[in-house]
PDB file of N, CA and C in Angstrom:
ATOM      1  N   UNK A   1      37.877 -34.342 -42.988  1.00  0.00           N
ATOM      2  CA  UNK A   1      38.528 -34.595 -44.264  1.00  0.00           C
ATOM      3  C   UNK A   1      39.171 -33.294 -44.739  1.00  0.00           C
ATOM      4  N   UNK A   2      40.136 -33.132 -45.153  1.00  0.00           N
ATOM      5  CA  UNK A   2      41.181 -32.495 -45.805  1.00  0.00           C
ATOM      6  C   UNK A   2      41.000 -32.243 -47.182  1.00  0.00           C
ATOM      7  N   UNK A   3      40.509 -31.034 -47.727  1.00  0.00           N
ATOM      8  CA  UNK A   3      40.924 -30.583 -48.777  1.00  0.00           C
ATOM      9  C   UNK A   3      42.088 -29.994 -49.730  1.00  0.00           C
ATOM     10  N   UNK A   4      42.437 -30.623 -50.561  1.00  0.00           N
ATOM     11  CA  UNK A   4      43.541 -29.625 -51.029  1.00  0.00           C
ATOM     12  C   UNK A   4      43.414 -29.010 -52.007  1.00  0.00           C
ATOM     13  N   UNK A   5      43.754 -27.688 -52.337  1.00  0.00           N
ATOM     14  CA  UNK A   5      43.439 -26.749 -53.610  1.00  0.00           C
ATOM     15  C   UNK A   5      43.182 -27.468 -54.471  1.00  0.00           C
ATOM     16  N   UNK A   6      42.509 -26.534 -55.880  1.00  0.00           N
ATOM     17  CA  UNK A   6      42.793 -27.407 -57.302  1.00  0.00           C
ATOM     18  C   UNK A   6      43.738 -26.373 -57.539  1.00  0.00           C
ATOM     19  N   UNK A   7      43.997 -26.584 -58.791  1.00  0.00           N
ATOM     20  CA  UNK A   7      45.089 -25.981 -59.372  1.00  0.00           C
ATOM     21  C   UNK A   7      44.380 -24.320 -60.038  1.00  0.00           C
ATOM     22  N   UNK A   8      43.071 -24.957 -60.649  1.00  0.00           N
ATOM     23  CA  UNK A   8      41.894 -23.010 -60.575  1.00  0.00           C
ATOM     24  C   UNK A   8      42.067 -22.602 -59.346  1.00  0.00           C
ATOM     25  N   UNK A   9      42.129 -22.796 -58.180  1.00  0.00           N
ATOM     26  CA  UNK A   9      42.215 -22.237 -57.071  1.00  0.00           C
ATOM     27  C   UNK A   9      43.139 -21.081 -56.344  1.00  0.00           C
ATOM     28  N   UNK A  10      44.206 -22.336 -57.037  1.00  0.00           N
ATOM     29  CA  UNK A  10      45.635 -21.423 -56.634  1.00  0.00           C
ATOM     30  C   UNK A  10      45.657 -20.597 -57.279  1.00  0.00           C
ATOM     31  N   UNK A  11      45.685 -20.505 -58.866  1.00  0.00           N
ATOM     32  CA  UNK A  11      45.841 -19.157 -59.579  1.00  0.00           C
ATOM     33  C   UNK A  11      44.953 -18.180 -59.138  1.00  0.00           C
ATOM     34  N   UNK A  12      43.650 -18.481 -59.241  1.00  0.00           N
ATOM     35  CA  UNK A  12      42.749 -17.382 -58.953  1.00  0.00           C
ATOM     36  C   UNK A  12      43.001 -16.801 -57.543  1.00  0.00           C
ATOM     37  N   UNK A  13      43.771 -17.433 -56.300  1.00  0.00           N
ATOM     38  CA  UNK A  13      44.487 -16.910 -55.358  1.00  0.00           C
ATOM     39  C   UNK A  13      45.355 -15.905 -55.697  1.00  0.00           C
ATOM     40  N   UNK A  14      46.249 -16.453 -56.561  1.00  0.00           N
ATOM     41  CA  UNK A  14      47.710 -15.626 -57.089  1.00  0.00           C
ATOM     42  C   UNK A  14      47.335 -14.595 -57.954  1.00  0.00           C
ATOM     43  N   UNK A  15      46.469 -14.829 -58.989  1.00  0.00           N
ATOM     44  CA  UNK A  15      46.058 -13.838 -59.818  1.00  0.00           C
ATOM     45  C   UNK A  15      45.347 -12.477 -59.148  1.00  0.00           C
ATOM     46  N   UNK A  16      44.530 -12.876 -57.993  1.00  0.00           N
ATOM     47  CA  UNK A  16      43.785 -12.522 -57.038  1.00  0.00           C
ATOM     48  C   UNK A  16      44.500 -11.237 -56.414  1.00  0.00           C
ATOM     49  N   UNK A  17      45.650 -11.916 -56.025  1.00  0.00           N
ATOM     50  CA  UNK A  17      46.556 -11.191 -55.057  1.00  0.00           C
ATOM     51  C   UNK A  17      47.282 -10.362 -56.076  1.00  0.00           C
ATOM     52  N   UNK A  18      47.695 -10.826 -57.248  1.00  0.00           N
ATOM     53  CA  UNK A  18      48.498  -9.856 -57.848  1.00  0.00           C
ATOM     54  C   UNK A  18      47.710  -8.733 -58.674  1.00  0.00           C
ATOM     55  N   UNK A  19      46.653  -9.080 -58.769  1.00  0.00           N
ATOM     56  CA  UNK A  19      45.752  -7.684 -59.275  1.00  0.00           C
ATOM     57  C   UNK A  19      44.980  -6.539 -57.946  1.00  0.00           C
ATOM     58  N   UNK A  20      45.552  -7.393 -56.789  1.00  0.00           N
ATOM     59  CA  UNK A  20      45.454  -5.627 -56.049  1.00  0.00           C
ATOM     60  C   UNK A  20      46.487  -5.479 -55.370  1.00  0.00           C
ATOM     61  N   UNK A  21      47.638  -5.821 -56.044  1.00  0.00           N
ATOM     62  CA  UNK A  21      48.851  -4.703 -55.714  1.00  0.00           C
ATOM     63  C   UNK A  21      48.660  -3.652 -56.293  1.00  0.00           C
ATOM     64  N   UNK A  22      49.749  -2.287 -55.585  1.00  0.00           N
ATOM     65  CA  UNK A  22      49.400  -1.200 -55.981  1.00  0.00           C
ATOM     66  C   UNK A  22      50.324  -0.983 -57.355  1.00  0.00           C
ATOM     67  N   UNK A  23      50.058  -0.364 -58.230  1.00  0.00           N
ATOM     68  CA  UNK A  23      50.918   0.157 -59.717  1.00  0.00           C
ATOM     69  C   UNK A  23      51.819   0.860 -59.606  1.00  0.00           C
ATOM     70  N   UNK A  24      52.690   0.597 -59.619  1.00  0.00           N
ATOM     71  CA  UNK A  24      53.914   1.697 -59.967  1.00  0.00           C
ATOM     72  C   UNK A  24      53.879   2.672 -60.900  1.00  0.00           C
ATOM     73  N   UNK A  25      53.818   3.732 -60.840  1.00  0.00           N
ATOM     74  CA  UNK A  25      53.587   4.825 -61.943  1.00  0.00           C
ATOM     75  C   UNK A  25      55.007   5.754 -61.680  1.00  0.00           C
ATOM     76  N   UNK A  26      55.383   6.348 -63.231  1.00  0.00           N
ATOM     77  CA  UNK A  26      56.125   7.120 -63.069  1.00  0.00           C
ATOM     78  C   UNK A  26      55.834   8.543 -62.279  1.00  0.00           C
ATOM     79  N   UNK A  27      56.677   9.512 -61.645  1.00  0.00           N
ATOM     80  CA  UNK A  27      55.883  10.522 -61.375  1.00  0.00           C
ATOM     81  C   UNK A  27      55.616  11.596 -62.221  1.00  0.00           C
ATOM     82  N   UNK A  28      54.271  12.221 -61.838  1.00  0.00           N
ATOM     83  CA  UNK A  28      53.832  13.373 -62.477  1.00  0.00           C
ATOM     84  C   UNK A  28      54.560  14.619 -62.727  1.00  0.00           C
ATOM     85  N   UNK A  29      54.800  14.781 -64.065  1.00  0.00           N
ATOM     86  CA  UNK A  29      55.504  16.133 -64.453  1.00  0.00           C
ATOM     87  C   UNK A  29      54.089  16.849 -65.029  1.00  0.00           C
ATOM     88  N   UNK A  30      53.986  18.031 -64.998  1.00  0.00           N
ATOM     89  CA  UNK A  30      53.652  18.930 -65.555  1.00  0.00           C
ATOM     90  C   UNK A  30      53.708  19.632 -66.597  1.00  0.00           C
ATOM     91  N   UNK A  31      53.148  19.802 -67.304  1.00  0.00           N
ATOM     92  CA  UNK A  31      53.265  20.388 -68.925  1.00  0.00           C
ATOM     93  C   UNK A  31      53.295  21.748 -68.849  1.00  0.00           C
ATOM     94  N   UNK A  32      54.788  21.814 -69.682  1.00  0.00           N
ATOM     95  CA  UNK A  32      55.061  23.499 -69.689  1.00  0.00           C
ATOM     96  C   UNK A  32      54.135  24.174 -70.722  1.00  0.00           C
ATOM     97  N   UNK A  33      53.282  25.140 -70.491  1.00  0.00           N
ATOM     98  CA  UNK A  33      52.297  25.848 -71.688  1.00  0.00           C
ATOM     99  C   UNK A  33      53.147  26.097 -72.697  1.00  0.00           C
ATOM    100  N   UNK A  34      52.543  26.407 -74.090  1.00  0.00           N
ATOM    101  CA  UNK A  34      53.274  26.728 -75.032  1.00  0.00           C
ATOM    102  C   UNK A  34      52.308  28.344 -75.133  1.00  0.00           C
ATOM    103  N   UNK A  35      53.691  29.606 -75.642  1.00  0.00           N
ATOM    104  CA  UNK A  35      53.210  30.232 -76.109  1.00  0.00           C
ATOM    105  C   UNK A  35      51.980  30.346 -77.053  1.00  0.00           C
ATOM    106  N   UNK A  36      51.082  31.368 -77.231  1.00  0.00           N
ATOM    107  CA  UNK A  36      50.291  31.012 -78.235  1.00  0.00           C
ATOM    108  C   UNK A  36      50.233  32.337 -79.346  1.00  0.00           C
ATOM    109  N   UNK A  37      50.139  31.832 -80.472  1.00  0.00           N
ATOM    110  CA  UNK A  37      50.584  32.568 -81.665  1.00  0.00           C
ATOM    111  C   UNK A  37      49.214  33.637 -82.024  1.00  0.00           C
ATOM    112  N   UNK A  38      49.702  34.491 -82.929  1.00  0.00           N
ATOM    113  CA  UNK A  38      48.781  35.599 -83.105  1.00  0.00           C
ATOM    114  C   UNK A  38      47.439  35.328 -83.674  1.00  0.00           C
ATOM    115  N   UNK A  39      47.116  34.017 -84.462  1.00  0.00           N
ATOM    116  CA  UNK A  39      46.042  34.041 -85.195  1.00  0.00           C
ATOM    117  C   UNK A  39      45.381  33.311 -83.764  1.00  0.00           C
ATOM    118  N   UNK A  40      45.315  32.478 -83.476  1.00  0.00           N
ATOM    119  CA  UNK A  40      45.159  31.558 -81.439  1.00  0.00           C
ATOM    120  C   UNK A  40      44.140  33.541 -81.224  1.00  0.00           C
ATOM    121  N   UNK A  41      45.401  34.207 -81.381  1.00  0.00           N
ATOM    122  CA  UNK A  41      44.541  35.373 -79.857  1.00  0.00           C
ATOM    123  C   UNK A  41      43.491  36.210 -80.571  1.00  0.00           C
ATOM    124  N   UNK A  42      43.733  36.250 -82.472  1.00  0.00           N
ATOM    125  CA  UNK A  42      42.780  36.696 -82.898  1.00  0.00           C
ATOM    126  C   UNK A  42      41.440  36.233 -82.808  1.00  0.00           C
ATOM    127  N   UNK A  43      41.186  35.059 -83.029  1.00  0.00           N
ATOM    128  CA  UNK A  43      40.545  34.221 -83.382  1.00  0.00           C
ATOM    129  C   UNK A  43      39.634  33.995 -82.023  1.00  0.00           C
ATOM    130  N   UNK A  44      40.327  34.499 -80.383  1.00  0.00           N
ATOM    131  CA  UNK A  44      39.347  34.369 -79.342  1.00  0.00           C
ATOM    132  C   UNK A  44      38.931  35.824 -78.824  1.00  0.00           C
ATOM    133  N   UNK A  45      39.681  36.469 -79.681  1.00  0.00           N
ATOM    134  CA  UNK A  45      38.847  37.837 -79.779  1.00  0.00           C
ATOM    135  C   UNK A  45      37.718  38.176 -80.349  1.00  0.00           C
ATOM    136  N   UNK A  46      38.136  37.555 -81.622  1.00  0.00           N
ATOM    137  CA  UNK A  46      36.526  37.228 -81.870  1.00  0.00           C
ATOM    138  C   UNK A  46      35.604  36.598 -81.567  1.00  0.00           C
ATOM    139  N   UNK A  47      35.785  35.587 -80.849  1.00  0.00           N
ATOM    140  CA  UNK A  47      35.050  34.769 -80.041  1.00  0.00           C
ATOM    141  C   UNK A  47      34.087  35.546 -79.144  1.00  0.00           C
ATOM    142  N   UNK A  48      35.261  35.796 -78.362  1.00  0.00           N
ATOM    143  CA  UNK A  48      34.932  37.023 -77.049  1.00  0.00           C
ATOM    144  C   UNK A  48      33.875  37.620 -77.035  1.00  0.00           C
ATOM    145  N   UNK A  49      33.818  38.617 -78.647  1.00  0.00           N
ATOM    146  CA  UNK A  49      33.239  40.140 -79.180  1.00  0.00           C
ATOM    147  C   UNK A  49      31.701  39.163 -79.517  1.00  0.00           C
ATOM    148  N   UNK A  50      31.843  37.493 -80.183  1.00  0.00           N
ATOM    149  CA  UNK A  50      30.533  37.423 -80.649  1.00  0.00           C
ATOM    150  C   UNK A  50      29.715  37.138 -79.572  1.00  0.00           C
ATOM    151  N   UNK A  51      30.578  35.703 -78.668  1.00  0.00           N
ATOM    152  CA  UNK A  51      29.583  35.777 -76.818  1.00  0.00           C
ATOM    153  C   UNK A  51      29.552  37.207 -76.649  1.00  0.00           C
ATOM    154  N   UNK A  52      29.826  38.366 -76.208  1.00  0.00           N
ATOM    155  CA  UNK A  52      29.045  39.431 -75.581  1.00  0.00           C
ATOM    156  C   UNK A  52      28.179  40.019 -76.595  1.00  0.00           C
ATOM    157  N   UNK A  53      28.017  39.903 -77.871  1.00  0.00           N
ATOM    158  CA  UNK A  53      27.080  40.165 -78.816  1.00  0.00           C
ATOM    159  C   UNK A  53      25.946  39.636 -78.547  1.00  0.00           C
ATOM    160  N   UNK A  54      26.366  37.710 -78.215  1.00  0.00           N
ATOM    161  CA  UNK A  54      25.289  37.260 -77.923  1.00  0.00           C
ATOM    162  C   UNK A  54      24.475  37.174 -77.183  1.00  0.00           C
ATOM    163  N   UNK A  55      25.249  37.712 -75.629  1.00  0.00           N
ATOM    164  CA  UNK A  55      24.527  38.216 -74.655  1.00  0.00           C
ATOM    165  C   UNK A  55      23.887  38.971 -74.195  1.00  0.00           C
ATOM    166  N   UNK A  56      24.301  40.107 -75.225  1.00  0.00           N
ATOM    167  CA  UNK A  56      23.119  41.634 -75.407  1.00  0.00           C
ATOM    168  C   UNK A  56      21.929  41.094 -76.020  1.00  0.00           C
ATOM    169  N   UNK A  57      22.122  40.773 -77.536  1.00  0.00           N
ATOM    170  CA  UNK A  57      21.351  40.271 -77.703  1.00  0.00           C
ATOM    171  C   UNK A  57      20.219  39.190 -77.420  1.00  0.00           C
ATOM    172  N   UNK A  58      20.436  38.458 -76.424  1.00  0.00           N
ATOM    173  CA  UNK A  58      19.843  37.601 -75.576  1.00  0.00           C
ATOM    174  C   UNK A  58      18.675  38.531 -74.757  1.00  0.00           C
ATOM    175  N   UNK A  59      19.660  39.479 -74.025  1.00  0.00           N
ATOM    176  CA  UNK A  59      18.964  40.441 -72.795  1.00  0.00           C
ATOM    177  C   UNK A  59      18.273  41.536 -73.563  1.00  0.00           C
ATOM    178  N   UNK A  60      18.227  41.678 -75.061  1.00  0.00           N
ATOM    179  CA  UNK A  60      17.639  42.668 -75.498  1.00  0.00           C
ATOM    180  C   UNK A  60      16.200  41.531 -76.024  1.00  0.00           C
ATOM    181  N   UNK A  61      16.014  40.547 -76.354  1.00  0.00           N
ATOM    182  CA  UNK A  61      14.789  39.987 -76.733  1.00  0.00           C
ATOM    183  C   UNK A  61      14.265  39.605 -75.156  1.00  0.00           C
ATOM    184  N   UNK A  62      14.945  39.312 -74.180  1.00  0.00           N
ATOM    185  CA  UNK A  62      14.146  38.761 -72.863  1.00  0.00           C
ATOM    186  C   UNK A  62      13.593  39.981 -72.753  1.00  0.00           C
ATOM    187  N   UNK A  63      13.590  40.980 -72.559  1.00  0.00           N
ATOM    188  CA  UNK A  63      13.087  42.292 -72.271  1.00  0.00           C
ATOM    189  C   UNK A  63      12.670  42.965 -72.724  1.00  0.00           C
ATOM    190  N   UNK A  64      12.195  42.225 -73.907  1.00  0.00           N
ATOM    191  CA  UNK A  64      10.791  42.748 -75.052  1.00  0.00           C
ATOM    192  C   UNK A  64       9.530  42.232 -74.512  1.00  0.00           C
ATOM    193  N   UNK A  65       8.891  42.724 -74.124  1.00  0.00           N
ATOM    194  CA  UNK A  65       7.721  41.861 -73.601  1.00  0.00           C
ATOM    195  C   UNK A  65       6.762  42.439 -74.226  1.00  0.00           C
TER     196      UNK A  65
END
């Protein structure tokens, strides 16, 4: 005996098939950096100065014994 699709069948075939084609994507550009302004370089200077603060200070309590 001979079956013939239902009609859920076919789609979920078609749907099937059309969700693993591959995607077309535009291609990848790259983002040009933007300069960065004076308060940006202040602001990781200080950063900078407080991590190595914090790291003395770290290595000055481990080595209190």
């Amino acid at each position: 005996m001979i079956r013939f699709p239902t009609l859920s069948t076919l789609l979920a075939a078609v749907f099937g098939t059309l969700a693993t084609q591959p995607a077309l994507a535009e291609e990848f550009k790259r983002p040009i950096p933007a300069a960065q302004s004076a308060t940006v370089e202040m602001w990781f200077a200080l950063a900078t100065l407080a991590f190595a603060a914090s790291l003395v200070l770290v290595q000055w309590l481990v080595s209190r014994r």
